[in-house]
Structures are given as C-alpha cells and as structure tokens.
N, C-alpha and C. Protein backbone atom coordinates (compact mmCIF):
# COMPACT_ATOMS: atom_id res chain seq x y z
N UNK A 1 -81.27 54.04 13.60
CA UNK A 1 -79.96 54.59 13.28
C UNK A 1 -79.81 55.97 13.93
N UNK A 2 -78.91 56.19 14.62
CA UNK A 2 -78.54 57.60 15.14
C UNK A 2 -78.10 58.57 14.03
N UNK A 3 -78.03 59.56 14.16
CA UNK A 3 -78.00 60.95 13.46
C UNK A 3 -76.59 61.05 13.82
N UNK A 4 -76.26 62.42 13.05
CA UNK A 4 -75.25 62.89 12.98
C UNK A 4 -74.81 63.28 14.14
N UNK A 5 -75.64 63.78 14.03
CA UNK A 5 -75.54 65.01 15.92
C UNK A 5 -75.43 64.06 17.13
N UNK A 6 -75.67 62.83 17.15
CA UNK A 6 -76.11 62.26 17.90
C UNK A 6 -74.63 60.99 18.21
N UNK A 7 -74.32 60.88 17.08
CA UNK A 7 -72.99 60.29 16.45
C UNK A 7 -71.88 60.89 16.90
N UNK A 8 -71.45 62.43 16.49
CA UNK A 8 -70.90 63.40 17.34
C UNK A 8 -70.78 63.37 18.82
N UNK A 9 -71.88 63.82 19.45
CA UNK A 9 -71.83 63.33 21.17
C UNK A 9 -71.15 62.19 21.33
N UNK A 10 -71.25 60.72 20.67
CA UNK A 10 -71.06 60.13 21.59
C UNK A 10 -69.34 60.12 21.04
N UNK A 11 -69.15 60.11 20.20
CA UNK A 11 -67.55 60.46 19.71
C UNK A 11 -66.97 61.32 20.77
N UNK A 12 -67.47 62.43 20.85
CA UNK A 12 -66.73 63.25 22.12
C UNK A 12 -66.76 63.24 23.37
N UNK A 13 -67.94 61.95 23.92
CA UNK A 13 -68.15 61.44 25.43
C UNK A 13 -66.93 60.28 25.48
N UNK A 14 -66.40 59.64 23.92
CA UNK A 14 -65.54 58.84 24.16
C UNK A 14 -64.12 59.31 24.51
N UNK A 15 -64.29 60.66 23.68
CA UNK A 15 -62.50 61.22 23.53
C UNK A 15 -62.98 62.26 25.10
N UNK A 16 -63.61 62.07 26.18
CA UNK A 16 -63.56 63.01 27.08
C UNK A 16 -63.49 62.67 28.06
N UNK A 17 -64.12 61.02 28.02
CA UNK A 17 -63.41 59.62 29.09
C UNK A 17 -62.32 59.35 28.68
N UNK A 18 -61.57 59.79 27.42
CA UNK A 18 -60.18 58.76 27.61
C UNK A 18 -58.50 60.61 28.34
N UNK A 19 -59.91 61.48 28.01
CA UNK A 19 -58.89 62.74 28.39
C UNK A 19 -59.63 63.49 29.23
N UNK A 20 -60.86 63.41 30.24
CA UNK A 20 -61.66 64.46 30.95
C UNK A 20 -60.85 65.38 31.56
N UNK A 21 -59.87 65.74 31.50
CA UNK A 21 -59.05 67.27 31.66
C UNK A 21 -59.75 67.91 31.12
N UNK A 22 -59.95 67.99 29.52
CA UNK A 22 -60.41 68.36 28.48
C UNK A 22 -61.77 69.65 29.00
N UNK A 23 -62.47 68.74 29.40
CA UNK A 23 -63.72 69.61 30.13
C UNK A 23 -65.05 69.29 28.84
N UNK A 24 -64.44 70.07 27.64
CA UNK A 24 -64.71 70.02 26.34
C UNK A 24 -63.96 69.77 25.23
N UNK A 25 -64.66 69.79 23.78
CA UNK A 25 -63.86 69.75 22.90
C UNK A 25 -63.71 70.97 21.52
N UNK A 26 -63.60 72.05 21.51
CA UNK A 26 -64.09 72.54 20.09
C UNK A 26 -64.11 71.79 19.28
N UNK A 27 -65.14 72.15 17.96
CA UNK A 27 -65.31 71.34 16.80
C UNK A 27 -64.01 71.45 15.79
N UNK A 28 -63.35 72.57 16.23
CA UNK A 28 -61.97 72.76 15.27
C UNK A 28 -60.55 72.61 16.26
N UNK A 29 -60.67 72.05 17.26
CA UNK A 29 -59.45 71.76 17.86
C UNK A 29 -58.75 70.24 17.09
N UNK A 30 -57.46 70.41 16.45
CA UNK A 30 -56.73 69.41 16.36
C UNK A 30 -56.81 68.57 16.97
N UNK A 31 -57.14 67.17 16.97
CA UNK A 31 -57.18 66.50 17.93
C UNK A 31 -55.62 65.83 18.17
N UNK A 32 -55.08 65.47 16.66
CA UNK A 32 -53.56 64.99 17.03
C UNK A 32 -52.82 65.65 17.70
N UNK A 33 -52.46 67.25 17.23
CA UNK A 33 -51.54 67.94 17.66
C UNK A 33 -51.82 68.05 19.06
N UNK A 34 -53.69 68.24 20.00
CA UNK A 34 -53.24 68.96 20.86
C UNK A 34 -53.48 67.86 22.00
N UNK A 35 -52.54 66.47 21.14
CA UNK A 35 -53.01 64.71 21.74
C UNK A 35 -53.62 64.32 22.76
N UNK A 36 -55.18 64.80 21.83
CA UNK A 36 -56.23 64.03 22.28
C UNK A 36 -56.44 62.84 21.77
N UNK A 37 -55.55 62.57 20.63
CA UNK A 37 -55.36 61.40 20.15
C UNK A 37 -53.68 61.03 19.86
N UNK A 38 -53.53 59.97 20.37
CA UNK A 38 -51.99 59.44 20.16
C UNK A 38 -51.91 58.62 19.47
N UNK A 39 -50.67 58.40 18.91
CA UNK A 39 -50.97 56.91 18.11
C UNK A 39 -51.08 55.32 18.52
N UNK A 40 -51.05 55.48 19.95
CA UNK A 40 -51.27 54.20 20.78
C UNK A 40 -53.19 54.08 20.66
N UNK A 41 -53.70 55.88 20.48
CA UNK A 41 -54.72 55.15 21.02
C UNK A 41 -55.51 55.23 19.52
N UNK A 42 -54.93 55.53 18.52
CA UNK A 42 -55.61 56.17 16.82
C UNK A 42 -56.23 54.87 16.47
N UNK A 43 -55.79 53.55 16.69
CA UNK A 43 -56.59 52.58 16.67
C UNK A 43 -57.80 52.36 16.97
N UNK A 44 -57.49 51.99 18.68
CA UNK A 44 -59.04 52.33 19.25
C UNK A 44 -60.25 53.15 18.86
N UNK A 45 -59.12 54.26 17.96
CA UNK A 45 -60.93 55.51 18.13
C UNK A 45 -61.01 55.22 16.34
N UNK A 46 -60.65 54.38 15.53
CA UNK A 46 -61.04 53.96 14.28
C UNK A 46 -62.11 52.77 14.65
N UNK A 47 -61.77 52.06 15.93
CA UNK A 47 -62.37 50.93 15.65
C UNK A 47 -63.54 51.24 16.19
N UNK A 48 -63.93 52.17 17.59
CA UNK A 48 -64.73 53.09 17.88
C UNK A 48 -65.43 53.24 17.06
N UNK A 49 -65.36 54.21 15.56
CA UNK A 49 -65.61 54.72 15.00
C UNK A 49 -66.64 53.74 13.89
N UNK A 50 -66.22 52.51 13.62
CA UNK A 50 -66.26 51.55 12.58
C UNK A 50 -67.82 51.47 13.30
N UNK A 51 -67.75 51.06 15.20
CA UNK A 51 -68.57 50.07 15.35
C UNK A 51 -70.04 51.50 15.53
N UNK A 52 -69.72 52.95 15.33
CA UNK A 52 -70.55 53.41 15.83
C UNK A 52 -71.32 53.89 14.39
N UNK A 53 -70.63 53.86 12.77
CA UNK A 53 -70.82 53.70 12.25
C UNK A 53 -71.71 52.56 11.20
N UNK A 54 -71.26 51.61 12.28
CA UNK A 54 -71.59 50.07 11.40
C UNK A 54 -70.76 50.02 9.67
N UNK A 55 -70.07 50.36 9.48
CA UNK A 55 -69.22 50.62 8.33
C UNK A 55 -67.71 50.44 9.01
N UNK A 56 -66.65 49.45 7.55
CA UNK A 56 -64.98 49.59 7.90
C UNK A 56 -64.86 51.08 7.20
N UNK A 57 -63.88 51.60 7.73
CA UNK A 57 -63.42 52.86 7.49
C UNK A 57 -61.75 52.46 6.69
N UNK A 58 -61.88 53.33 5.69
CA UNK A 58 -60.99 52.82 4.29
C UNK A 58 -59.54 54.36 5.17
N UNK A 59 -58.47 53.33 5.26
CA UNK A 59 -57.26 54.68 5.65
C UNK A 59 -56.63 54.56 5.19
N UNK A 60 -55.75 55.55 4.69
CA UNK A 60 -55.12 55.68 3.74
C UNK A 60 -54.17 57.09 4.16
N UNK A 61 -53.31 57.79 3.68
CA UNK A 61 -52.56 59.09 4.11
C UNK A 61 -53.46 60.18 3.96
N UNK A 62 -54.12 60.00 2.86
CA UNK A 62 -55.00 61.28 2.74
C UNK A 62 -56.42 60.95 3.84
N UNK A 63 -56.96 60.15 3.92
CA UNK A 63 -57.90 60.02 4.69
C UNK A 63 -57.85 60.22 5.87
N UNK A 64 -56.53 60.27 6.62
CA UNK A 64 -56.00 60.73 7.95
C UNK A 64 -56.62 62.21 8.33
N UNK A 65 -56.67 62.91 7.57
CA UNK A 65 -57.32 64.18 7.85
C UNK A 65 -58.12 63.99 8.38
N UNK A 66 -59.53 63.44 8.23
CA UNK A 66 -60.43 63.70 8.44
C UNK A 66 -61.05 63.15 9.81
N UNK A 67 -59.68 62.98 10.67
CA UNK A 67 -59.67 61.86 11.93
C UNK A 67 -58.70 63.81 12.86
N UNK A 68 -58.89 64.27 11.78
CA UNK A 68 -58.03 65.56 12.60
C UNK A 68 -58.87 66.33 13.93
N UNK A 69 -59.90 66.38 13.00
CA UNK A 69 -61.34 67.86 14.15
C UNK A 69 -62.39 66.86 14.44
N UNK A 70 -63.57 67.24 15.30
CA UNK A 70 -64.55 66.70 15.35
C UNK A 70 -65.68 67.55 14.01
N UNK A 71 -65.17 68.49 13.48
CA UNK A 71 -65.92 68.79 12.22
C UNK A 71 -65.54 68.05 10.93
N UNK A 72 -64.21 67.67 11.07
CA UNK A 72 -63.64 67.24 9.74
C UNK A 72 -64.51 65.45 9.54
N UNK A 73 -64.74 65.12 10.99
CA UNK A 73 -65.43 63.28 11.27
C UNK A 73 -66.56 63.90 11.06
N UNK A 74 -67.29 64.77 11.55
CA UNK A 74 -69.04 65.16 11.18
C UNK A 74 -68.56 64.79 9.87
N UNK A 75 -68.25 65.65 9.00
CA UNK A 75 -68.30 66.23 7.79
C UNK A 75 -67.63 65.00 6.46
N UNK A 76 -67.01 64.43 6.95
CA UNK A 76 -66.12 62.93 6.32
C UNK A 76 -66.55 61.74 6.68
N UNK A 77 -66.86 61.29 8.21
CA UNK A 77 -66.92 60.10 8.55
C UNK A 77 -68.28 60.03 8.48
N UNK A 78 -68.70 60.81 9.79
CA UNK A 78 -70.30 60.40 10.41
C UNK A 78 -71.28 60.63 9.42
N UNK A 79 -71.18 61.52 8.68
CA UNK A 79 -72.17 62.13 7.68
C UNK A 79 -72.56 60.34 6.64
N UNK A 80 -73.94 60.04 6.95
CA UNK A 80 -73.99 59.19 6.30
C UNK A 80 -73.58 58.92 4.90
N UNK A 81 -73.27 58.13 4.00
CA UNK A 81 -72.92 57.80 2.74
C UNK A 81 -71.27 58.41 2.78
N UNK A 82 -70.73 58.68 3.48
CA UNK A 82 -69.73 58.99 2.77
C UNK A 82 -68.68 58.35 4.13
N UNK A 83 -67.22 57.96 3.52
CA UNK A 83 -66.84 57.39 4.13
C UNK A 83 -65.02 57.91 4.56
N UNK A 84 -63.92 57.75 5.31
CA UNK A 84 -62.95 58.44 5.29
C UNK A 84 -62.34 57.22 4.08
C-alpha cells in the first residue's frame, strides 16, 4: 500500500498532465477556482482518486471541500481510514 506522501505525488503528476502549464502545484492553491479542476473533468479525478485509494468516495455538498487543495485530499481523502 502506498503512503500518504506517496498518494499525494501521484495525485499531482495526474493534475500536472492534465494542466503542465502549472509547472507546480501549492498544497493550498484552490484547485476549482484557479481550474485546475473543471467540472467536465471533477469526475475523472474522483474516479482517479477511488482507484488510487482502492475505496468509493461518499459525495455529498459538504464533502466537496475536501476535493478543494491538495492539503484538504492529504488531510480528508488520502489519509488512510478516513474518507470524503
């Protein structure tokens, strides 16, 4: 099983092939607002997310947050046991 940290990377090698303008990502950059994520592609990076997890990811309005930063997915998604 991969780590957190490790989980992270590849989350941001995905969002940096689908935007490599980017260069990088801060851990507190919005990802909606500053659309690195659109809603064409908010799918894809849940389902992304599911398969890098091995877990469905539960969404809901409030759980949307945590699809905001790459700290808010450390800290909500990737972090084992706990889920958005």
């Amino acid at each position: 099983m991969s780590t957190t940290a490790e989980q992270l990377e590849s989350v941001k090698r995905w969002l940096l092939a689908k935007k490599p303008d980017l260069g990088d990502i801060d851990l507190d950059l919005d990802l909606i607002a500053n659309r690195v994520i659109d809603s064409l592609r908010f799918i894809d990076f849940v389902f992304f997310l599911e398969q890098l997890t091995g877990r469905e990811l539960q969404m809901d309005a409030e759980s949307v947050k945590a699809f905001r930063t790459l700290r808010s997915l450390r800290d909500q998604v990737l972090t084992t046991g706990n889920g958005a």
